[in-house]
Protein backbone atom coordinates (compact mmCIF):
# COMPACT_ATOMS: atom_id res chain seq x y z
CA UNK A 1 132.41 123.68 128.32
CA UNK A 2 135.01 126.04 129.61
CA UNK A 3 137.97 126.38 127.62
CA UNK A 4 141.90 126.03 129.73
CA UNK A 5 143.06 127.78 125.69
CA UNK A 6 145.15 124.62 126.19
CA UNK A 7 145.88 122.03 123.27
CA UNK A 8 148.13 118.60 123.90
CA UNK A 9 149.57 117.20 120.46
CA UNK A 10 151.11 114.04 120.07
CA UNK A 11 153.44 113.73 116.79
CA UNK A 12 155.69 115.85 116.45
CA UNK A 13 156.37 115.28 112.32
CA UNK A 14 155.71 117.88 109.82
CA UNK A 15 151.78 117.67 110.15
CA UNK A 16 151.63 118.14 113.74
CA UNK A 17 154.60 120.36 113.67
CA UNK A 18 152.21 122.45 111.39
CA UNK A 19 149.17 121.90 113.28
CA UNK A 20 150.90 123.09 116.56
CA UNK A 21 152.10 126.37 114.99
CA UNK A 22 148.29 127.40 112.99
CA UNK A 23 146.66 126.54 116.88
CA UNK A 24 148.93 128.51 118.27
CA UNK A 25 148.57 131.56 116.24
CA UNK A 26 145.01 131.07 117.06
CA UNK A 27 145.04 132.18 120.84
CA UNK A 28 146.55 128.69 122.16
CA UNK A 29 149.34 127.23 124.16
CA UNK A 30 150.20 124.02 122.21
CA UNK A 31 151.69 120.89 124.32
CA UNK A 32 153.56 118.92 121.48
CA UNK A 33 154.87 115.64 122.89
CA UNK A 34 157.72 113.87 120.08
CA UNK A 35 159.19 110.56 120.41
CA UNK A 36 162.33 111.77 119.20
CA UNK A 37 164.43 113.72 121.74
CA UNK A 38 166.38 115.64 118.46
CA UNK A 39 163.22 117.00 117.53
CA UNK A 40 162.01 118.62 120.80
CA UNK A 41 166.05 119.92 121.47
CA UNK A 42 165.36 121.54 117.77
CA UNK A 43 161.70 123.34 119.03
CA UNK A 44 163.26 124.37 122.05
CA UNK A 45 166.90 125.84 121.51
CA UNK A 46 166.02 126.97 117.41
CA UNK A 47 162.47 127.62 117.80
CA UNK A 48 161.70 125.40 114.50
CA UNK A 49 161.71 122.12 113.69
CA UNK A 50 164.49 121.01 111.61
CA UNK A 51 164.05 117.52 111.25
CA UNK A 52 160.45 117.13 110.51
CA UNK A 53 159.58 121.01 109.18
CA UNK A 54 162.86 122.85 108.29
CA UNK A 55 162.67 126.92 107.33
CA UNK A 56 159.40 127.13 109.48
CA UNK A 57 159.60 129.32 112.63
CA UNK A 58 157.27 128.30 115.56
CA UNK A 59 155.73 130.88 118.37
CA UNK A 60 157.38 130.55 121.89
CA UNK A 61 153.52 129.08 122.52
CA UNK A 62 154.72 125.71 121.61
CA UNK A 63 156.28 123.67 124.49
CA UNK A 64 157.81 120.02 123.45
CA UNK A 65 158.52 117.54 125.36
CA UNK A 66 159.39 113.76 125.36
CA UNK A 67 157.52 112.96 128.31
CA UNK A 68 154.35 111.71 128.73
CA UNK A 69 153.60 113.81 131.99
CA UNK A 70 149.87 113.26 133.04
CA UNK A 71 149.45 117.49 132.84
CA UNK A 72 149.88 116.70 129.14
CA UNK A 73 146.31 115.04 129.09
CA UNK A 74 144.62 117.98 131.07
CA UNK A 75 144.19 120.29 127.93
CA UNK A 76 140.85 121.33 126.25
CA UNK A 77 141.65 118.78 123.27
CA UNK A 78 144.00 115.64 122.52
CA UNK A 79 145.49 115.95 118.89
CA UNK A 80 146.67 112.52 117.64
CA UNK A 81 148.98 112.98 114.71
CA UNK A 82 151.38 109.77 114.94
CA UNK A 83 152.44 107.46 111.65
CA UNK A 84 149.68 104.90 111.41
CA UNK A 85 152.37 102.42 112.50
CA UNK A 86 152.60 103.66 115.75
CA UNK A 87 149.02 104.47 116.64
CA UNK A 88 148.43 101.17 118.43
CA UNK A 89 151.54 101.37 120.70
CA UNK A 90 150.95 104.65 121.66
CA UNK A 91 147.41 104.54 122.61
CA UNK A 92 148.68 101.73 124.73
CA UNK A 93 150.96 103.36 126.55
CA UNK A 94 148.66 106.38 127.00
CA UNK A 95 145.39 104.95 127.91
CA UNK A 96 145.42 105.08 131.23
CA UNK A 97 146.08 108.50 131.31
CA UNK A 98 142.98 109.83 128.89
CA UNK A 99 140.13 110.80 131.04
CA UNK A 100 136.76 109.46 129.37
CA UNK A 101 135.76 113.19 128.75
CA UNK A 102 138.51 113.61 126.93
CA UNK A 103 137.66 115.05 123.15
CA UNK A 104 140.28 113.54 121.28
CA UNK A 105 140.96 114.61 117.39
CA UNK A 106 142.82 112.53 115.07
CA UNK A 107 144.99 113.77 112.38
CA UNK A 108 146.39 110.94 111.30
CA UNK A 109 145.19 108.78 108.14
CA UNK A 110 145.53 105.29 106.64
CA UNK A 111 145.40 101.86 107.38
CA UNK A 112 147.13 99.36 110.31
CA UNK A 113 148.80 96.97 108.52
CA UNK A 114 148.86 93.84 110.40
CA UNK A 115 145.02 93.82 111.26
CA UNK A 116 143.46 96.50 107.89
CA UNK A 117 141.37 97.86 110.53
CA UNK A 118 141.15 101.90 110.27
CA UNK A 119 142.36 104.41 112.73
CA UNK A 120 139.10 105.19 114.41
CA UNK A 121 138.35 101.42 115.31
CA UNK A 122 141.77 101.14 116.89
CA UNK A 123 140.89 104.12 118.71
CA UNK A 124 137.72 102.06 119.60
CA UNK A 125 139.46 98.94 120.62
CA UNK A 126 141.77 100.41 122.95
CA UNK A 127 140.01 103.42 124.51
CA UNK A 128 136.39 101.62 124.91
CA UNK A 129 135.79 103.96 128.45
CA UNK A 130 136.22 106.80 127.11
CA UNK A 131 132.90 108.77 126.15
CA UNK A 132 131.29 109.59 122.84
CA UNK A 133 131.70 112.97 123.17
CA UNK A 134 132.69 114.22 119.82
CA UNK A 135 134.71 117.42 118.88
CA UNK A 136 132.67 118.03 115.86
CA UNK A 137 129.45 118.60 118.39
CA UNK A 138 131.44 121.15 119.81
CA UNK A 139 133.70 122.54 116.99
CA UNK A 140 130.98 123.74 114.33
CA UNK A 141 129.30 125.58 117.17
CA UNK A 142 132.13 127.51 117.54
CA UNK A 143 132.90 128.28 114.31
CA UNK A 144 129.19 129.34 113.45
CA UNK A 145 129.28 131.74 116.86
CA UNK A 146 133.05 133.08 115.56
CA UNK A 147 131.77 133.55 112.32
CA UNK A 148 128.05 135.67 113.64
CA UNK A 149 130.52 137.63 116.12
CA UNK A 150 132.42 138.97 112.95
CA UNK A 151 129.05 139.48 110.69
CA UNK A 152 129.99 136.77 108.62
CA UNK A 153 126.96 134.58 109.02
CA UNK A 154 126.44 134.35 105.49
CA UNK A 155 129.34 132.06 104.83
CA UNK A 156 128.70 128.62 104.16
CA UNK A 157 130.20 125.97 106.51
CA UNK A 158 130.42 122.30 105.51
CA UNK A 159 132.65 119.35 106.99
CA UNK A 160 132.98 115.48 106.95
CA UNK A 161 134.58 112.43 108.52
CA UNK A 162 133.30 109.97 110.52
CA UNK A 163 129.77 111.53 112.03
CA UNK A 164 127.18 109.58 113.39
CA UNK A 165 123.96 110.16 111.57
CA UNK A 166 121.94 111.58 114.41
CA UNK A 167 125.31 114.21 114.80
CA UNK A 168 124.45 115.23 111.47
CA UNK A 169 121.13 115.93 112.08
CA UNK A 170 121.42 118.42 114.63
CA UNK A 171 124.89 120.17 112.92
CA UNK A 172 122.87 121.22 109.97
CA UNK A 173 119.58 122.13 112.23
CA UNK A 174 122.59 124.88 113.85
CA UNK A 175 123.13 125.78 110.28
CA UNK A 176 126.21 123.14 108.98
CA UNK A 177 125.34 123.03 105.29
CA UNK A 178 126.65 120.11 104.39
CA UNK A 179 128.64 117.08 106.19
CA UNK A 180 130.24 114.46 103.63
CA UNK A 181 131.02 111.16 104.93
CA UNK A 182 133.80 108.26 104.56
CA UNK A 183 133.63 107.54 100.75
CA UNK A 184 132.56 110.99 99.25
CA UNK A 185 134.48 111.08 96.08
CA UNK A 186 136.17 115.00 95.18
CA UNK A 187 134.29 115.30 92.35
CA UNK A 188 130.99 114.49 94.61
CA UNK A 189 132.43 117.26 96.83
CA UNK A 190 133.17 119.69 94.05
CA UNK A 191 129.64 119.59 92.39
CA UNK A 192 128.07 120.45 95.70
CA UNK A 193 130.40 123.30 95.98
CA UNK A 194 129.21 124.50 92.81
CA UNK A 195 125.71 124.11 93.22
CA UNK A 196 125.64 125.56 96.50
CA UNK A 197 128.01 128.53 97.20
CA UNK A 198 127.93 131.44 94.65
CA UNK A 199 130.90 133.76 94.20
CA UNK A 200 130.34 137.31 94.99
């Protein structure tokens, strides 16, 4: 997969205010679409974010808008980081324009309401075309090749979320120590910290 070094993220609150600013440090120019017009006339004349993320300068890399202009869907990942509340109309109104290679990444955490259902089966529900491509297939690749570019192969990566088991498989048989699923308590998480990486 060739990267465009181009990331579209939609929610513009604190945690994908934050998000935008860490990937764009990292080498990226970050699309940040907001539904509220005050916050992308903050980005854009102040260069911060005053409603959501006051006090918090953000690179010239970061473009806002309020549109939902189809270029905004031609970037090497889709970053979802809208209020649980508004997942469901959103995805609605975007569908259409998320290509079924799309790798989409979801920040956002919590419950719908009205129907209990968790935010990757809405994501289900209402994007069924698009493919099962997963960012974690092509994410801990990346990290393991940044991390043997800079002789730091002896650092131990782990992760979790919603992985299929097969995907978990063939991370650790790249050399993913660990991948902790929906449910793994902190203390769970802690022990195998313990157990497993050694301080220096």
């Amino acid at each position: 997969m060739k990267l465009k070094k181009v990331v579209t993220i939609f929610g513009a609150g604190s945690w994908g205010t934050a998000i935008a600013k860490n990937i764009s440090e990292n080498g990226y120019r970050v699309r940040i679409w907001a539904k509220e017009k005050n916050v992308v006339d903050s980005i854009i004349t102040k260069r911060e974010n005053k409603i959501f993320l006051p006090g918090v300068k953000l690179p010239s890399s970061i473009y806002p808008t309020n549109s939902l202009d189809t270029n905004l869907f031609d970037s090497d990942f889709l970053i979802f980081s809208i209020p649980t509340q508004f997942i469901r109309e959103s995805l609605l109104l975007m569908k259409e324009m998320i290509s079924k290679d799309s790798i989409l990444i979801n920040t956002s955490k919590g419950i719908e309401q009205s129907s209990m259902k968790p935010i990757y089966s809405i994501f289900k529900e209402i994007l069924p075309r698009v493919s099962r491509r997963c960012a974690h297939n092509f994410l801990f690749p990346e990290i393991l090749k940044a991390l043997k570019e800079k002789g730091l192969e002896e650092l131990v990566v782990f992760g979790g979320g919603i992985i299929p088991d097969q995907d978990i498989e063939g991370l650790k048989k790249i050399g993913v120590k660990e991948i902790f699923g929906p449910g793994t308590t902190t203390t769970e998480m802690i022990d195998w910290i313990n157990k497993n990486i050694q301080p220096k």
